[in-house]
Protein backbone atom coordinates (compact mmCIF):
# COMPACT_ATOMS: atom_id res chain seq x y z
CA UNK A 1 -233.09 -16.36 -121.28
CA UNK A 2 -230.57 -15.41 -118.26
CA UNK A 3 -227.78 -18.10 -118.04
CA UNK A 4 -227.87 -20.22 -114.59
CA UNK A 5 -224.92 -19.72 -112.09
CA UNK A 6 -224.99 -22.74 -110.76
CA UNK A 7 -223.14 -25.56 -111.52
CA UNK A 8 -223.10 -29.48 -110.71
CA UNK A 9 -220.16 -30.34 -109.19
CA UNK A 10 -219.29 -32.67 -112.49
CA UNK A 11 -219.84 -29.32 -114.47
CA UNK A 12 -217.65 -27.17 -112.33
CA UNK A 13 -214.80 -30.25 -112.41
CA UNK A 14 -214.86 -30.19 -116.13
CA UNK A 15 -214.38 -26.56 -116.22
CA UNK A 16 -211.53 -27.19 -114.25
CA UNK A 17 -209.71 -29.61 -116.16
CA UNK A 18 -210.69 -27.52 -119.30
CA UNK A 19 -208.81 -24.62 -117.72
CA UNK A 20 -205.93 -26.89 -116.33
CA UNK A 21 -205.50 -27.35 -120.37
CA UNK A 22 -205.54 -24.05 -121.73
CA UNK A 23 -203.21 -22.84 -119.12
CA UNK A 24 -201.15 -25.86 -120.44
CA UNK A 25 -201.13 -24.00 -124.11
CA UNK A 26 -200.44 -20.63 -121.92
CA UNK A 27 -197.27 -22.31 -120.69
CA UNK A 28 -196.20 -23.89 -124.33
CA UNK A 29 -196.16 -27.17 -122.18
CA UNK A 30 -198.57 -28.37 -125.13
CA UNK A 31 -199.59 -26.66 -128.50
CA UNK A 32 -202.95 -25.22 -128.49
CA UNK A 33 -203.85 -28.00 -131.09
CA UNK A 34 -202.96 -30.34 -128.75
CA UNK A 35 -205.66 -28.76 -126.74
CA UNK A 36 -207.91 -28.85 -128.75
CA UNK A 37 -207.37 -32.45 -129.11
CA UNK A 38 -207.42 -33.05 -125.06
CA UNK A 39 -210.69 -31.04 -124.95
CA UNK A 40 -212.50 -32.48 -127.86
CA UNK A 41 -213.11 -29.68 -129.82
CA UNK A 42 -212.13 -28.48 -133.68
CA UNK A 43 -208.94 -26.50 -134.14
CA UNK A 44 -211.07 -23.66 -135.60
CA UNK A 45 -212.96 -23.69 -132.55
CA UNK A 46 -209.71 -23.62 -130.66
CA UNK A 47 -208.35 -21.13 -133.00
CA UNK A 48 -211.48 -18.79 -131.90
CA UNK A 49 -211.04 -19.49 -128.33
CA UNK A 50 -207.75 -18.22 -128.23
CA UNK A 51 -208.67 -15.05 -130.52
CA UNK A 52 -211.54 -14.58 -127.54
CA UNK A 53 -208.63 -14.77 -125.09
CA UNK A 54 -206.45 -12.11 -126.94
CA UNK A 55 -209.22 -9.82 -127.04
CA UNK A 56 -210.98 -10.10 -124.15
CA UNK A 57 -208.38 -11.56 -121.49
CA UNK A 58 -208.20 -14.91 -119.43
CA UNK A 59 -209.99 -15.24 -115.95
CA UNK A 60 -211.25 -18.96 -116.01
CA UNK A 61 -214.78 -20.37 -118.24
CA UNK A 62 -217.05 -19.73 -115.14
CA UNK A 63 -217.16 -16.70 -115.64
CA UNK A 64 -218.17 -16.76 -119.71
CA UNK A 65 -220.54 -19.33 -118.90
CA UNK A 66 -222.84 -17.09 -116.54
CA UNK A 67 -222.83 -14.48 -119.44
CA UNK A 68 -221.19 -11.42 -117.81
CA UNK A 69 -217.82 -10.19 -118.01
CA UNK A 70 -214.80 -10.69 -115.09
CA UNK A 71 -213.47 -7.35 -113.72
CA UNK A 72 -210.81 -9.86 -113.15
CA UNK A 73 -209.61 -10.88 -116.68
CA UNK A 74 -205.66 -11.01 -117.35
CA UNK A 75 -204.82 -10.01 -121.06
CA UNK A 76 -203.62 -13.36 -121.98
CA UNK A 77 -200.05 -11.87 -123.04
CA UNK A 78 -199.63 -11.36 -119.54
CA UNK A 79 -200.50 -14.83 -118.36
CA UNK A 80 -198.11 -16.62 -121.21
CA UNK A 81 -195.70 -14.17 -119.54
CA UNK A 82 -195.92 -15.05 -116.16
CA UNK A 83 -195.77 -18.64 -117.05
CA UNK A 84 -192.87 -17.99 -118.58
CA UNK A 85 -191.11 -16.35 -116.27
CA UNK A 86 -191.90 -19.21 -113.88
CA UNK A 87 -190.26 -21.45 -116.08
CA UNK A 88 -187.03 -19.86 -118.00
CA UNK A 89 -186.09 -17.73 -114.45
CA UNK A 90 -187.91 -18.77 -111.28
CA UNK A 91 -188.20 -22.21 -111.66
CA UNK A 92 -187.07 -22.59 -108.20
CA UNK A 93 -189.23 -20.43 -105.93
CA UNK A 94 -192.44 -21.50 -104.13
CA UNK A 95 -195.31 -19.38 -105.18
CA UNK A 96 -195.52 -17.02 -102.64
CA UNK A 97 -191.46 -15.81 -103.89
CA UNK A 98 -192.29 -15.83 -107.32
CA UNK A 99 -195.20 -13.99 -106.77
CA UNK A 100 -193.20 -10.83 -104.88
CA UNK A 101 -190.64 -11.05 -107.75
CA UNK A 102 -193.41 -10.72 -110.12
CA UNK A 103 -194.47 -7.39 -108.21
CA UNK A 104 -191.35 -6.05 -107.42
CA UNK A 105 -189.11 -6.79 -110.80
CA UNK A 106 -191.87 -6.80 -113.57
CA UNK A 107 -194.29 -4.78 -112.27
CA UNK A 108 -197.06 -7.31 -112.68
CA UNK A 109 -199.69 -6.72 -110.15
CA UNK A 110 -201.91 -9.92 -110.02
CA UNK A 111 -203.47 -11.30 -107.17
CA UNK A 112 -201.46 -14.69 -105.50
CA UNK A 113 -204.36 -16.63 -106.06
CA UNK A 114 -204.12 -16.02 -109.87
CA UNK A 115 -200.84 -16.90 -109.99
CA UNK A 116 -201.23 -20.11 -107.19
CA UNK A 117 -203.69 -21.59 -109.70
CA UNK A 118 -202.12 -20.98 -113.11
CA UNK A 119 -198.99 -22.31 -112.08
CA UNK A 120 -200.69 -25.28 -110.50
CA UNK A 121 -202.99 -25.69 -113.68
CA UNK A 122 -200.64 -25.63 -116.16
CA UNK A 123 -198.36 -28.40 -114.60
CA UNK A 124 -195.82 -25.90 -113.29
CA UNK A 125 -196.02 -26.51 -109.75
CA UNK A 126 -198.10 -29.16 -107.43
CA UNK A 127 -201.18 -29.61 -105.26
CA UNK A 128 -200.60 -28.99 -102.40
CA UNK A 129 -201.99 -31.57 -99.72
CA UNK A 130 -204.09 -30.90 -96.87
CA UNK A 131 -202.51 -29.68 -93.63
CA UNK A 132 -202.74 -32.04 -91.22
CA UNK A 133 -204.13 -31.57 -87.14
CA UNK A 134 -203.29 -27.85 -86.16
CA UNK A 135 -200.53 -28.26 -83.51
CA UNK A 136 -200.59 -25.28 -80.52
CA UNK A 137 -197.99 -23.39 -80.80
CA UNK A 138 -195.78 -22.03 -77.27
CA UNK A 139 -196.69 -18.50 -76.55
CA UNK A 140 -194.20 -16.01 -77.44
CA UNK A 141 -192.06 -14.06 -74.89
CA UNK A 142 -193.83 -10.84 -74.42
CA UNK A 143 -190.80 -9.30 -74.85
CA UNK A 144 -187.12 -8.97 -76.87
CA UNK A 145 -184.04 -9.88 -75.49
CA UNK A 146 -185.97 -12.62 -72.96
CA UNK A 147 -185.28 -15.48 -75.10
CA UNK A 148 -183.10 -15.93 -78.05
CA UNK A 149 -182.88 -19.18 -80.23
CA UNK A 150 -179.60 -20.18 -82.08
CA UNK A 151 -179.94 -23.04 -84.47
CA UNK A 152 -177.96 -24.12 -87.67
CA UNK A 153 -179.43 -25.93 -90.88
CA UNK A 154 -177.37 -27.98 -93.26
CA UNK A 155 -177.98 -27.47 -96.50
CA UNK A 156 -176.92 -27.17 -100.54
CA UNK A 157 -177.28 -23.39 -99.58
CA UNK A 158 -174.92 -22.20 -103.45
CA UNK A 159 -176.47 -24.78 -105.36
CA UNK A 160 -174.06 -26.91 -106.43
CA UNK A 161 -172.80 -30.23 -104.12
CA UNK A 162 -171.68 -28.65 -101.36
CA UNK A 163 -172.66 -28.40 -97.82
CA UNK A 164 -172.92 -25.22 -95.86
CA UNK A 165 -174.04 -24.70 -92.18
CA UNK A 166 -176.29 -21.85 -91.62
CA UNK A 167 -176.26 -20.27 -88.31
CA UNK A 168 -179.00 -18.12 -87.35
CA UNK A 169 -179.63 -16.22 -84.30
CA UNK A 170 -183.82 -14.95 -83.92
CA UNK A 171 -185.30 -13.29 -80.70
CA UNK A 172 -188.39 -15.54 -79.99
CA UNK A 173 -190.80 -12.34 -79.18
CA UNK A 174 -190.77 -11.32 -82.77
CA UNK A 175 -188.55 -13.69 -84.74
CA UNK A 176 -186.46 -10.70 -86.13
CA UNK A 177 -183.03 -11.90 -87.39
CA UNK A 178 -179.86 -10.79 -85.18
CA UNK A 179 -177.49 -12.93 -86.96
CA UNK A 180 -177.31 -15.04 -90.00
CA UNK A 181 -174.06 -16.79 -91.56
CA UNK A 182 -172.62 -19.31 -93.46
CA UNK A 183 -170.06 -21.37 -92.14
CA UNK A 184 -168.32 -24.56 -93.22
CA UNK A 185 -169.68 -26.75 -90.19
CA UNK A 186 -171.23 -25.34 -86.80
CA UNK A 187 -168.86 -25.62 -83.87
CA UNK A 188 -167.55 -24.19 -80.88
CA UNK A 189 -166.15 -21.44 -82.57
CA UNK A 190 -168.83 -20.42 -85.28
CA UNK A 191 -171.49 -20.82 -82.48
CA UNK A 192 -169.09 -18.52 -80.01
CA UNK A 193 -168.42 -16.03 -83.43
CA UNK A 194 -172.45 -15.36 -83.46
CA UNK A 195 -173.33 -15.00 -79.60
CA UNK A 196 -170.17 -12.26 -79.63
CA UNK A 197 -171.59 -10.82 -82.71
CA UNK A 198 -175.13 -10.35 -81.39
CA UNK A 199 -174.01 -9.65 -77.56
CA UNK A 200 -171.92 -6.50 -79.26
CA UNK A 201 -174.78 -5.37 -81.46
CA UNK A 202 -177.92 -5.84 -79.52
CA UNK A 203 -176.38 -6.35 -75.85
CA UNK A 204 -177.25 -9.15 -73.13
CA UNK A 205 -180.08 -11.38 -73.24
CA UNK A 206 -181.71 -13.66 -70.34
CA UNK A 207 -182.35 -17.45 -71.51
CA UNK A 208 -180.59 -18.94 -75.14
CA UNK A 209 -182.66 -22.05 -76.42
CA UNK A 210 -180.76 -24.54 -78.58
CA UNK A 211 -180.50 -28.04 -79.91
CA UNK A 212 -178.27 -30.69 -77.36
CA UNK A 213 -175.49 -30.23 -79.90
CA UNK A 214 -172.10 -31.00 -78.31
CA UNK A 215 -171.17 -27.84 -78.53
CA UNK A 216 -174.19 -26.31 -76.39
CA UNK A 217 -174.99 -29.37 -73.58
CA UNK A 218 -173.32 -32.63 -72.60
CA UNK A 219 -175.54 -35.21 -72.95
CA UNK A 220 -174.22 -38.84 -71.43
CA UNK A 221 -176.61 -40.86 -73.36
CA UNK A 222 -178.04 -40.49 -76.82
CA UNK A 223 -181.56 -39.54 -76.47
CA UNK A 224 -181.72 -38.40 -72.69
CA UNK A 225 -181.32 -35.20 -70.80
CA UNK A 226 -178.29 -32.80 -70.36
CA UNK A 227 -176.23 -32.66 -67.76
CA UNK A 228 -176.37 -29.60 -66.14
CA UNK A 229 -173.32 -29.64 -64.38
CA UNK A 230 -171.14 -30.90 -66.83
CA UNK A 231 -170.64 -27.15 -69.36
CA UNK A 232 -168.94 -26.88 -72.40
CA UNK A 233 -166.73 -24.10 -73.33
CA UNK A 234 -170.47 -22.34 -74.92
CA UNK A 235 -172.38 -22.93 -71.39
CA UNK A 236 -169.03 -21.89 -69.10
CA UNK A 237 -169.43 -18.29 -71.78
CA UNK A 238 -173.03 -18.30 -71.15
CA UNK A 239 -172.88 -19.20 -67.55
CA UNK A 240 -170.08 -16.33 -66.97
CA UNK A 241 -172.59 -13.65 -68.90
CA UNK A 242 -175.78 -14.84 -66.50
CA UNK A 243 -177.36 -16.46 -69.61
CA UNK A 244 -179.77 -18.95 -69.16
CA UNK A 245 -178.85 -22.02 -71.45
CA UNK A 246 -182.56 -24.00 -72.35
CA UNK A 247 -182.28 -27.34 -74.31
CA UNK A 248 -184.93 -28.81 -76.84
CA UNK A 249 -186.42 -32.27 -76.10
CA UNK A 250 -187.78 -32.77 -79.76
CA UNK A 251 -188.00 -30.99 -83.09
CA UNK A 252 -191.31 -29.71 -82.31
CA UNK A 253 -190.20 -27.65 -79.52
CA UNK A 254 -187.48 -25.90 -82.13
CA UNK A 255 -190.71 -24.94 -83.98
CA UNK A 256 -190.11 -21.74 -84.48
CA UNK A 257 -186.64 -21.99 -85.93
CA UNK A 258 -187.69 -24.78 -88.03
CA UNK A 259 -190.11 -22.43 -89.83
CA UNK A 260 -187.64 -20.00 -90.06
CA UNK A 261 -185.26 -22.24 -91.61
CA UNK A 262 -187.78 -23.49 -93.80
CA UNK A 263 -188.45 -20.28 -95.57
CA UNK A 264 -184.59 -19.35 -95.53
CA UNK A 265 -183.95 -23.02 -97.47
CA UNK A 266 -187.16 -22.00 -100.22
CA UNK A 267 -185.76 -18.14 -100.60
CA UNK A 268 -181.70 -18.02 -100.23
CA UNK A 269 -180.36 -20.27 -102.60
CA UNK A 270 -182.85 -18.77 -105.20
CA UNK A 271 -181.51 -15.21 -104.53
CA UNK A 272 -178.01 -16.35 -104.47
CA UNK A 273 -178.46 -17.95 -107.69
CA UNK A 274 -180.22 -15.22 -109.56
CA UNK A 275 -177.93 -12.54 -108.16
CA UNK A 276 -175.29 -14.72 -109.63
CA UNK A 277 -173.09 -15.45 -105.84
CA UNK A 278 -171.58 -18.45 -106.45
């Protein structure tokens, strides 16, 4: 008689949790004794489900249960090893990091939805929630050199207690990097080191869009617009060069660096530490 494949949602739940508790084992987060306890099943029928997984490789019960083999099984040797990579050396990364590293420094090719849900089944990393209301993004400037945003994030960025500014420096029409530095605290001068930096290596642009730091715009009160007319020692540079200077209302409209500085905060620290840059 040909097994059914399809599942009650109540089935396909407690497949799930049964999973979330072998890769548990996987991870040495629990014994596998302790599994079989959780589960509800003997430790010599634990004991065979784990021989089942040596031999034939993990890829989820699902699978088992509608009596074929995956083309996608992972020898289990090399899902205890990814766990524990996660844990003794990349602790730190988001998935999508850890799952380049995987690729590129151990030469283990699995797909990042394997490794998304083993590290969130076994405990390793969280759920993440639901995205909220898609907000519209502002259309990109069709081309480079028409608008470049300068921004500076501070952050544990060696990871230990102290506080470095990063200043970065991204063309909006493609978000490629012209400048990126670490600097005690943005200023006059670090912000002035950057522009010269870029304006030498990648020449004159029209508009700069930045924050209403004190060191871009004079603002007379808290919370309301610039005055124009009123330039700092940045907007007198900028003003000499022809540049544009833009201001940002809100955090929203500094979107785009946001992002940017969101992936440099979940990557650079973890590639400091592990090439050992103190």
């Amino acid at each position: 008689m040909e097994a059914t494949q399809q599942y009650s949602a109540a089935e396909m739940e407690r497949m799930m949790k049964l999973q979330d508790v072998l890769l548990k084992a996987m991870a040495k987060k629990i014994t596998w004794w302790d599994a079989a306890e959780i589960i509800g099943v003997t430790g010599r029928t634990m004991r065979r489900w784990r021989e089942r997984l040596e031999e034939g490789g993990y890829s989820g019960l699902a699978d088992r249960r509608k009596g074929k083999a995956s083309e996608k099984r992972v020898p289990l040797a090399t899902a205890e090893e990814v766990l524990r990579l996660f844990q003794e050396t990349y602790h730190d990364l988001n998935i999508r990091h850890f799952h380049e590293k995987l690729r590129e420094e151990h030469g283990i090719a699995l797909s990042y939805t394997w490794v998304q849900k083993a590290l969130q089944g076994a405990g390793l990393v969280a759920r993440r929630k639901r995205r909220g209301k898609h907000r519209r993004r502002r259309e990109r400037r069709p081309m480079t050199g028409m608008l470049l945003h300068i921004d500076g994030s501070k952050h544990q960025w060696l990871g230990d207690e102290r506080w470095h500014d990063l200043i970065v420096i991204l063309d909006d029409a493609t978000s490629e990097i012209y400048y990126a530095q670490l600097v005690e605290e943005e200023s006059t001068r670090t912000v002035m080191a950057g522009l010269r930096e870029v304006i030498l290596s990648k020449g004159l642009f029209c508009a700069l869009y930045s924050d209403r730091g004190s060191h871009f715009f004079v603002t007379p009160k808290a919370g309301e617009k610039v005055d124009k007319h009123r330039l700092t020692q940045v907007g007198r540079a900028m003003k000499g060069l022809g540049v544009q200077m833009i201001p940002a209302y809100s955090p929203q409209a500094r979107g785009r660096s946001e992002r940017n500085f969101g992936t440099w905060q979940g990557r650079l620290p973890q590639e400091l530490r592990l090439a050992g840059i103190g």
